[in-house]
Structure formats: C-alpha cells, structure tokens
PDB file of N, CA and C in Angstrom:
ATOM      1  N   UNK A   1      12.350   0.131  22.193  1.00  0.00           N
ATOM      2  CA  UNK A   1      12.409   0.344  20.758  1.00  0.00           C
ATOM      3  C   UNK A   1      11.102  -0.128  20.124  1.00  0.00           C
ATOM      4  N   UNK A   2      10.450   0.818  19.564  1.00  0.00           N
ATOM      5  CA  UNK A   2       9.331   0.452  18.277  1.00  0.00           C
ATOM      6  C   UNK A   2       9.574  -0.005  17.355  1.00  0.00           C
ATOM      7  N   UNK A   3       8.738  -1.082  16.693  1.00  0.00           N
ATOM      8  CA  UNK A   3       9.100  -1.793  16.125  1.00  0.00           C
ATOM      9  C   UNK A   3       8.304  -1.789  14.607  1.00  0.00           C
ATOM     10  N   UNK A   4       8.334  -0.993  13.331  1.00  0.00           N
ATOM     11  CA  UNK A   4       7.758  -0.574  12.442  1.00  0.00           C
ATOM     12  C   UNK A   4       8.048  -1.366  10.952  1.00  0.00           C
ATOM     13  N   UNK A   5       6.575  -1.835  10.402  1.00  0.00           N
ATOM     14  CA  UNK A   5       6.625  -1.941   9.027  1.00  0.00           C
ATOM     15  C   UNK A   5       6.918  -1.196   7.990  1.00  0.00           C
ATOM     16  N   UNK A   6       7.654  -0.953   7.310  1.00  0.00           N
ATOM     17  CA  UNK A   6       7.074  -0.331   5.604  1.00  0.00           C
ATOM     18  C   UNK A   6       7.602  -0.614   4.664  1.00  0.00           C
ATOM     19  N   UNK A   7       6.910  -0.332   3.636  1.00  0.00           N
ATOM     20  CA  UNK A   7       6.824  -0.660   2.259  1.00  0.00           C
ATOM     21  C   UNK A   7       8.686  -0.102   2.078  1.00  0.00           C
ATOM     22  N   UNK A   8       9.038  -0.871   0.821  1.00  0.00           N
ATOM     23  CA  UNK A   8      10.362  -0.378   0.311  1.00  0.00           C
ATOM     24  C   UNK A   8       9.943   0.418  -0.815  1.00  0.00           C
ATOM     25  N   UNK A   9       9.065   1.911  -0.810  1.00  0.00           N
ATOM     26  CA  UNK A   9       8.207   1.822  -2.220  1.00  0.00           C
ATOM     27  C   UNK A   9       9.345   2.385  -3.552  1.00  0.00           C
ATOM     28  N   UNK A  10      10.544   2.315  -2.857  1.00  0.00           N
ATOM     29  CA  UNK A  10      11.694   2.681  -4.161  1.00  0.00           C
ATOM     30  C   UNK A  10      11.790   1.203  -4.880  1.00  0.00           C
ATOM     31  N   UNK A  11      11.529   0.328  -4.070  1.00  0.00           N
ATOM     32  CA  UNK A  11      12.049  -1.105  -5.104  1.00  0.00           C
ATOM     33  C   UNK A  11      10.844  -1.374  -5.680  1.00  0.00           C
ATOM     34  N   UNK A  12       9.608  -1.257  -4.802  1.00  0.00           N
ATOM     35  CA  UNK A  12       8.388  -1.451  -6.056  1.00  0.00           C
ATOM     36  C   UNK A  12       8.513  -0.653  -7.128  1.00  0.00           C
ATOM     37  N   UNK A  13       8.382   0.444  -6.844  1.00  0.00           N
ATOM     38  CA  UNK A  13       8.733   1.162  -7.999  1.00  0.00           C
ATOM     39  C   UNK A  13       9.476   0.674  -9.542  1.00  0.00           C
ATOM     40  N   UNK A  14      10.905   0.006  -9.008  1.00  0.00           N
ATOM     41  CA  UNK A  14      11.621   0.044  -9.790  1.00  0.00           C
ATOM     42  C   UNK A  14      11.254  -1.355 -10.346  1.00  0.00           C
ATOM     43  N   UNK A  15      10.775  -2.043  -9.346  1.00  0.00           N
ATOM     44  CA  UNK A  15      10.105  -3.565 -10.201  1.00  0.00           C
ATOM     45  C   UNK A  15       9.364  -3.304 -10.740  1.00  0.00           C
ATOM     46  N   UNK A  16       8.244  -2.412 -10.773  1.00  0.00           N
ATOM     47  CA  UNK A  16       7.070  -2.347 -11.401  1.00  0.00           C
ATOM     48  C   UNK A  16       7.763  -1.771 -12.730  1.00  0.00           C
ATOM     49  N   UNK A  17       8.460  -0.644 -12.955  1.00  0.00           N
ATOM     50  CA  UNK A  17       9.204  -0.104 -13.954  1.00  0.00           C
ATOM     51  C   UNK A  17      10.026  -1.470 -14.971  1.00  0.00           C
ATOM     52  N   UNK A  18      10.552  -2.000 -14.052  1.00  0.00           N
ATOM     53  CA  UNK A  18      11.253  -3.343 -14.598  1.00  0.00           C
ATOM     54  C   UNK A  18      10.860  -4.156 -15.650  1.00  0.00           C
ATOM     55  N   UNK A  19       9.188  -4.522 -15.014  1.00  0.00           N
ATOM     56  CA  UNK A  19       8.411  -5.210 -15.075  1.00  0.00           C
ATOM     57  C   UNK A  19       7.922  -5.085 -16.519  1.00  0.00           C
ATOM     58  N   UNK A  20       7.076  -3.365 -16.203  1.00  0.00           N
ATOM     59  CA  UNK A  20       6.610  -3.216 -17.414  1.00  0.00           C
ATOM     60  C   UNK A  20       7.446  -3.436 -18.884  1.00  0.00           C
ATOM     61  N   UNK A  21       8.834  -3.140 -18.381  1.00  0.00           N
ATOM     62  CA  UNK A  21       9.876  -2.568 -19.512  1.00  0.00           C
ATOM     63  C   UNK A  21       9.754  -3.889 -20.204  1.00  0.00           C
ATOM     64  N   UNK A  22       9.899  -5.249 -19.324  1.00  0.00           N
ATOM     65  CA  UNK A  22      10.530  -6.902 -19.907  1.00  0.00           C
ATOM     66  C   UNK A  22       9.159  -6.910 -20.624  1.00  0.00           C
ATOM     67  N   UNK A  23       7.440  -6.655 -20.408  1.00  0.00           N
ATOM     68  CA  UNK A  23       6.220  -6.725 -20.941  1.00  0.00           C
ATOM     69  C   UNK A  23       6.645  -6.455 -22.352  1.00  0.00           C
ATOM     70  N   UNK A  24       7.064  -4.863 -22.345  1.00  0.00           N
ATOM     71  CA  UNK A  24       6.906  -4.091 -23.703  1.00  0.00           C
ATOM     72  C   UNK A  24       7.863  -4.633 -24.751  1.00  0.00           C
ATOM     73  N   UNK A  25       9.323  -5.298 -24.192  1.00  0.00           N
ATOM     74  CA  UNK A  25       9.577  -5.982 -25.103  1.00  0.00           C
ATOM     75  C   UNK A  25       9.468  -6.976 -25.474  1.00  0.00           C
ATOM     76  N   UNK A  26       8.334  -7.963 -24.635  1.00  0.00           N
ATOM     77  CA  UNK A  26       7.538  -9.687 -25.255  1.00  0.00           C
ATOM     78  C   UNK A  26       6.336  -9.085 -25.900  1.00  0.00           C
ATOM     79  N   UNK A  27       5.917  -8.147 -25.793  1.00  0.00           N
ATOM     80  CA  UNK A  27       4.641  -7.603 -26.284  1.00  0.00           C
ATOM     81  C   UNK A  27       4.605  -6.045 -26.816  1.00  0.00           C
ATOM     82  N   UNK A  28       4.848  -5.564 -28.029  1.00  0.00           N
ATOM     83  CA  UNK A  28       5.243  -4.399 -27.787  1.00  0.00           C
ATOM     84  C   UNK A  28       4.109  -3.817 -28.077  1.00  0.00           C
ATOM     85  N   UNK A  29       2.927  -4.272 -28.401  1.00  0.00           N
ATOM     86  CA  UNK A  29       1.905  -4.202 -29.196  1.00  0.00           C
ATOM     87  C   UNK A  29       0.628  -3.595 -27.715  1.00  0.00           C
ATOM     88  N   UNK A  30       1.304  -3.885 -26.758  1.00  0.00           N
ATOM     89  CA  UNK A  30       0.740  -3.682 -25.128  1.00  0.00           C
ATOM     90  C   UNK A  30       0.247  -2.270 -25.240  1.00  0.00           C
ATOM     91  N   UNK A  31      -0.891  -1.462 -24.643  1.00  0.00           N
ATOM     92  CA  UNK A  31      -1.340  -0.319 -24.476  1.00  0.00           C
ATOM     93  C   UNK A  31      -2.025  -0.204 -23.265  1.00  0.00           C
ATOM     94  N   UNK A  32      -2.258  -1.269 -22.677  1.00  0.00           N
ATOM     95  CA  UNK A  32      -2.941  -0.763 -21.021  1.00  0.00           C
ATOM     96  C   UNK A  32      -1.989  -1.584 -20.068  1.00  0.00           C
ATOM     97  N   UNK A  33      -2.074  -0.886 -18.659  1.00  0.00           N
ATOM     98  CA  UNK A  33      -1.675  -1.642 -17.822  1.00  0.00           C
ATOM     99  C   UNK A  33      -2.903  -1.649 -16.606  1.00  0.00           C
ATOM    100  N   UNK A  34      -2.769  -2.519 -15.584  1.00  0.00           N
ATOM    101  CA  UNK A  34      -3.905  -2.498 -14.827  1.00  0.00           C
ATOM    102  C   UNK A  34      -3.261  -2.708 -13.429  1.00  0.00           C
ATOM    103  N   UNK A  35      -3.557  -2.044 -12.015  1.00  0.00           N
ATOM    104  CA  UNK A  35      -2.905  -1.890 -11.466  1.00  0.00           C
ATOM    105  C   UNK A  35      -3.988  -2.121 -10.091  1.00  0.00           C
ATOM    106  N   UNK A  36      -3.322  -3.437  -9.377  1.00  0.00           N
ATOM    107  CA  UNK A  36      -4.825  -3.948  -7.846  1.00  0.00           C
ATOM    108  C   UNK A  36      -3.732  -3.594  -7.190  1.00  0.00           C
ATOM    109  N   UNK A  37      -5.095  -2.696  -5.898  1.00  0.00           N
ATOM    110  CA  UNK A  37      -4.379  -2.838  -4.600  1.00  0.00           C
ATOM    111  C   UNK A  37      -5.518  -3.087  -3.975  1.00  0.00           C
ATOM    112  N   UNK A  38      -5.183  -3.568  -2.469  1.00  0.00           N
ATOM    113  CA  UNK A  38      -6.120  -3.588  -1.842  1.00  0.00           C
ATOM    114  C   UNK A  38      -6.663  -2.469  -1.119  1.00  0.00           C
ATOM    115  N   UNK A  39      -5.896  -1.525  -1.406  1.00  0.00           N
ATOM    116  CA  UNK A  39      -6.383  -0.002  -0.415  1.00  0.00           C
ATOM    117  C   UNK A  39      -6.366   0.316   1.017  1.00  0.00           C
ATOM    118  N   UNK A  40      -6.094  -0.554   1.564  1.00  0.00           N
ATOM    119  CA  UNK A  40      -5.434  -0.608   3.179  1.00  0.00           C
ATOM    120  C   UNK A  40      -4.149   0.304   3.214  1.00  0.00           C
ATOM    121  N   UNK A  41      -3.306   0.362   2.528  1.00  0.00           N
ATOM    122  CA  UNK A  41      -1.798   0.537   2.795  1.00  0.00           C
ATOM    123  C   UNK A  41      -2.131   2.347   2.040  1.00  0.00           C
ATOM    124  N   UNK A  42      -1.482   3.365   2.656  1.00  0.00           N
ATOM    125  CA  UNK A  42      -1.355   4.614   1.864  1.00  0.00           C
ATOM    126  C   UNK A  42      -0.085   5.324   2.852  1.00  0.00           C
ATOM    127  N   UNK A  43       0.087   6.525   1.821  1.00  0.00           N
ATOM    128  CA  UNK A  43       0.933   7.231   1.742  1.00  0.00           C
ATOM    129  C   UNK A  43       0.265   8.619   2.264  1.00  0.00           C
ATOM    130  N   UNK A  44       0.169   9.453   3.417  1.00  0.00           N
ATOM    131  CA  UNK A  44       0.142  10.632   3.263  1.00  0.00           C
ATOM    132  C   UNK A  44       1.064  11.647   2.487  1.00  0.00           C
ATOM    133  N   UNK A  45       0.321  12.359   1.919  1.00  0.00           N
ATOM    134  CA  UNK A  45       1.244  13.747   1.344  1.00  0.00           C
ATOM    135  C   UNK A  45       1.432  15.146   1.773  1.00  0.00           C
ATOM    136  N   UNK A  46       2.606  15.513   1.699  1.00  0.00           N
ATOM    137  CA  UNK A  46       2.655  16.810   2.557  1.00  0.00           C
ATOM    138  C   UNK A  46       1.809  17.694   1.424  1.00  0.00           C
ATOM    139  N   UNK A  47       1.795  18.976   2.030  1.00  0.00           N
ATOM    140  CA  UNK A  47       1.337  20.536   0.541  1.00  0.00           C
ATOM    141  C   UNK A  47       2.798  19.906  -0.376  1.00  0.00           C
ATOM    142  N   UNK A  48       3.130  19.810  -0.631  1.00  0.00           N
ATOM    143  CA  UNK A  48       3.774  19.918  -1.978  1.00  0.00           C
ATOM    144  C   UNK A  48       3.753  18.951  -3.075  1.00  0.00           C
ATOM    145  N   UNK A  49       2.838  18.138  -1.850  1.00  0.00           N
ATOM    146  CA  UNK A  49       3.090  16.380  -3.198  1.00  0.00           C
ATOM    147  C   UNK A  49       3.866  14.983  -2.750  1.00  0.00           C
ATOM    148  N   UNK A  50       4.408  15.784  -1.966  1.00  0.00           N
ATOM    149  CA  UNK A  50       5.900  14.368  -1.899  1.00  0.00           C
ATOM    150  C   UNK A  50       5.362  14.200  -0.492  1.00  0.00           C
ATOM    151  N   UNK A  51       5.488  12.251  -0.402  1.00  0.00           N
ATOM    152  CA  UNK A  51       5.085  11.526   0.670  1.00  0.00           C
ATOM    153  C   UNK A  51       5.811  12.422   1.889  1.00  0.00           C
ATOM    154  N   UNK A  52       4.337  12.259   2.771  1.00  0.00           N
ATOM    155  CA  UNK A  52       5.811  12.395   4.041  1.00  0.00           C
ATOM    156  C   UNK A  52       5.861  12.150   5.347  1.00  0.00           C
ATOM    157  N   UNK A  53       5.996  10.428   4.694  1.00  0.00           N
ATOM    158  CA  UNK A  53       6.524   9.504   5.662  1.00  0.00           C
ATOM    159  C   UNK A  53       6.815   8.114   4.527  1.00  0.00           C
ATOM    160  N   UNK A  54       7.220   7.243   4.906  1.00  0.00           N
ATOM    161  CA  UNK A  54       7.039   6.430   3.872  1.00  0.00           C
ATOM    162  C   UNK A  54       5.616   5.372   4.495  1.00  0.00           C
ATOM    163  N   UNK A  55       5.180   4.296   3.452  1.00  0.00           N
ATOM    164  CA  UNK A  55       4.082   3.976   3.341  1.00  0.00           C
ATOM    165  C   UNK A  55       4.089   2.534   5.026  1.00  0.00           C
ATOM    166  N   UNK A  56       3.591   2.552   5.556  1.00  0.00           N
ATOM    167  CA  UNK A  56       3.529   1.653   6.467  1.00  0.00           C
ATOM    168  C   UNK A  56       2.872   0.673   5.348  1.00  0.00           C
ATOM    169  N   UNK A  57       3.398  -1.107   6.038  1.00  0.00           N
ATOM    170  CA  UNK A  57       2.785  -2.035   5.914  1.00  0.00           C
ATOM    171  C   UNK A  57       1.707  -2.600   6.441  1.00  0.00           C
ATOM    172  N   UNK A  58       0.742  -2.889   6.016  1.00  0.00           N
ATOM    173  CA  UNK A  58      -0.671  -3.527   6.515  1.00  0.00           C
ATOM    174  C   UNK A  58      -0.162  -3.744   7.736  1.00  0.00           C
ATOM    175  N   UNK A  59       0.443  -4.840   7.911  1.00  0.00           N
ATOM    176  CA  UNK A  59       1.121  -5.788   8.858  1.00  0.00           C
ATOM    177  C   UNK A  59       1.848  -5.528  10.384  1.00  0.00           C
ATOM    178  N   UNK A  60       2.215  -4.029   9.932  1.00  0.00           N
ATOM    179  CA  UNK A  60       2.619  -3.428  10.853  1.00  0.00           C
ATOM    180  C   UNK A  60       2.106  -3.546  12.321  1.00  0.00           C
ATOM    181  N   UNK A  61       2.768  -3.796  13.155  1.00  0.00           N
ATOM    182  CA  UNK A  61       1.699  -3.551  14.521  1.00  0.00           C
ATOM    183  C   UNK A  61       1.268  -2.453  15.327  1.00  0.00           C
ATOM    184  N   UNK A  62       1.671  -1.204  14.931  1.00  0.00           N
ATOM    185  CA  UNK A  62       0.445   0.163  15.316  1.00  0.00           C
ATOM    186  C   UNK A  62      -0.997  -0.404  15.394  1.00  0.00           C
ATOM    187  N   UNK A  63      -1.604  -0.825  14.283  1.00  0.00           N
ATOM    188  CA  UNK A  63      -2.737  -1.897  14.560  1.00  0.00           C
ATOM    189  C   UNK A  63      -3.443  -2.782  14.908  1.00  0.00           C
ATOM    190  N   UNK A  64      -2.570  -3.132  16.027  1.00  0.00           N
ATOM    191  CA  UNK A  64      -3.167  -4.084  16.555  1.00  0.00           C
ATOM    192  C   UNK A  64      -4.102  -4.108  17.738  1.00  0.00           C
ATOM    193  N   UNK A  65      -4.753  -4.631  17.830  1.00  0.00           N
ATOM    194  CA  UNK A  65      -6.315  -4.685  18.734  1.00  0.00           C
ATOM    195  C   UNK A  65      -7.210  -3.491  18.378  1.00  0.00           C
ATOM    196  N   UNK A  66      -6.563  -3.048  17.130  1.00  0.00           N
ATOM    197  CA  UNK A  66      -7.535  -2.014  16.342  1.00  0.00           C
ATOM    198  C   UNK A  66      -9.181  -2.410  15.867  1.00  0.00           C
ATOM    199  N   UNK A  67      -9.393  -3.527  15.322  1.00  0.00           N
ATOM    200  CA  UNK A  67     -10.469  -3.889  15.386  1.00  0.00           C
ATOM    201  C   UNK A  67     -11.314  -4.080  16.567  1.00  0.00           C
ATOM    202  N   UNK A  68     -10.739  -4.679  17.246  1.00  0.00           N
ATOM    203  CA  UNK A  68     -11.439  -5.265  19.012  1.00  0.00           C
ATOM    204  C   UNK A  68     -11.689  -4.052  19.323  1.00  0.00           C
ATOM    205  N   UNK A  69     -11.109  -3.073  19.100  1.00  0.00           N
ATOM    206  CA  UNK A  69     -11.353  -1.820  19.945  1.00  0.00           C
ATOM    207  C   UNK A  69     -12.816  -0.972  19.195  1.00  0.00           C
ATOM    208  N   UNK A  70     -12.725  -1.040  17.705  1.00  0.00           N
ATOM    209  CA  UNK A  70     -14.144  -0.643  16.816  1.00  0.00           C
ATOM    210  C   UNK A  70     -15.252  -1.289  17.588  1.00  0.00           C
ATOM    211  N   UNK A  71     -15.285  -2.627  17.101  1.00  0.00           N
ATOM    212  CA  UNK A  71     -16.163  -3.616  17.605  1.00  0.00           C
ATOM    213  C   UNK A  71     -16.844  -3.382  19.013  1.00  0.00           C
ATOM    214  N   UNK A  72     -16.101  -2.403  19.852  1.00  0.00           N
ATOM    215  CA  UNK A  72     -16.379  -1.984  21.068  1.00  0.00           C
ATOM    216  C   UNK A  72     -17.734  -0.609  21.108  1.00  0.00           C
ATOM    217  N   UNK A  73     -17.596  -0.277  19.674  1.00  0.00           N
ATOM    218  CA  UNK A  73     -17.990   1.542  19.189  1.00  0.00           C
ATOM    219  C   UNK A  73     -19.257   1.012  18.193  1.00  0.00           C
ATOM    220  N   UNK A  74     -18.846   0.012  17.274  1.00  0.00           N
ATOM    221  CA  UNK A  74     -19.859  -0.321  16.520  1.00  0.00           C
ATOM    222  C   UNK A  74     -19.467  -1.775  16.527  1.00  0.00           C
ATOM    223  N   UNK A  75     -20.978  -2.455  16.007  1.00  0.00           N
ATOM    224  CA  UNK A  75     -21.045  -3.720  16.390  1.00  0.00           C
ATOM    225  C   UNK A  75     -19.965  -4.629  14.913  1.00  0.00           C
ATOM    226  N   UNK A  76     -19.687  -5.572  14.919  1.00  0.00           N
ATOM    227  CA  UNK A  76     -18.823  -6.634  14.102  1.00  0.00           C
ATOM    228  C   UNK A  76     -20.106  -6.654  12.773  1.00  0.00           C
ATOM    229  N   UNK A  77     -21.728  -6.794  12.871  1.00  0.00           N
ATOM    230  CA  UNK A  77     -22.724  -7.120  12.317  1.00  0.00           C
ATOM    231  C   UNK A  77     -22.899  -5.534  11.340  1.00  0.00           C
ATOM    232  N   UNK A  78     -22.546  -4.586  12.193  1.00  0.00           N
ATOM    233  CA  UNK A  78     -23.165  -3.439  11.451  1.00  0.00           C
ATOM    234  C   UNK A  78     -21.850  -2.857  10.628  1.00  0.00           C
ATOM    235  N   UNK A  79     -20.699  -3.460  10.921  1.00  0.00           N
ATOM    236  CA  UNK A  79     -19.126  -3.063   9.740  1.00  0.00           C
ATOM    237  C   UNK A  79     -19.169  -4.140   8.856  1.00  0.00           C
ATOM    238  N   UNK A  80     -19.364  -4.988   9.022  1.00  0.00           N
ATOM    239  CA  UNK A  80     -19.652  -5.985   8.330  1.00  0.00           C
ATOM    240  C   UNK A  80     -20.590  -6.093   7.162  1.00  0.00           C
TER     241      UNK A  80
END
C-alpha cells in the first residue's frame, strides 16, 4: 500500500470563506485580501478547469530523495 499526502482543499476552502466572513463583520470597512503561498504545492487541471486530482502535500513522500537525485544532474551551488 502507498502511502499519500493531500491537501483537504474543501476545508481550506471553507475556512478561508469562514475566515473572511468573521473579518467582514469586525471590519466591514475591509477591501483587500492578501493571499501567501509558498508555491510548492499545486493542483493540475484537466481541459475543462476542474482539478484532476486533488492537491498533494509538500510532505508527501513521492519526493523523497528528489533532491539527492537533482544534485546528481546539477550541482547544490548552481540551484542554489
């Protein structure tokens, strides 16, 4: 058995939705929101738009000895 990370991205979702909603009513006066990721983690999309797969976690271990293995192709000094 494989053993796979991912994101729950229905509950972010709905926290982030949550989130904003509890903002707008301590602040209703609010007009931007600002939104960090680190850009590691994505979603492919099929042709139509909609994910399709859900989002793996960084963390996941598909990746692992993924670097050691670059580092083998290009040096640690020149990704760096």
């Amino acid at each position: 058995m494989i053993f796979r990370l991912f994101w729950d991205e229905r509950a972010i979702w709905h926290e982030l939705q949550t989130s904003l909603q509890k903002s707008l009513n301590e602040v209703p006066e609010l007009r931007s929101l600002s939104v960090d990721s680190w850009g590691i983690d994505y979603v492919p999309l099929a042709r139509t738009g909609v994910a399709a797969r859900h989002p793996y976690c960084y963390r996941d271990p598909r990746t692992a000895g993924i670097k050691e293995q670059a580092f083998t192709i290009v040096s640690m000094k020149e990704i760096y």
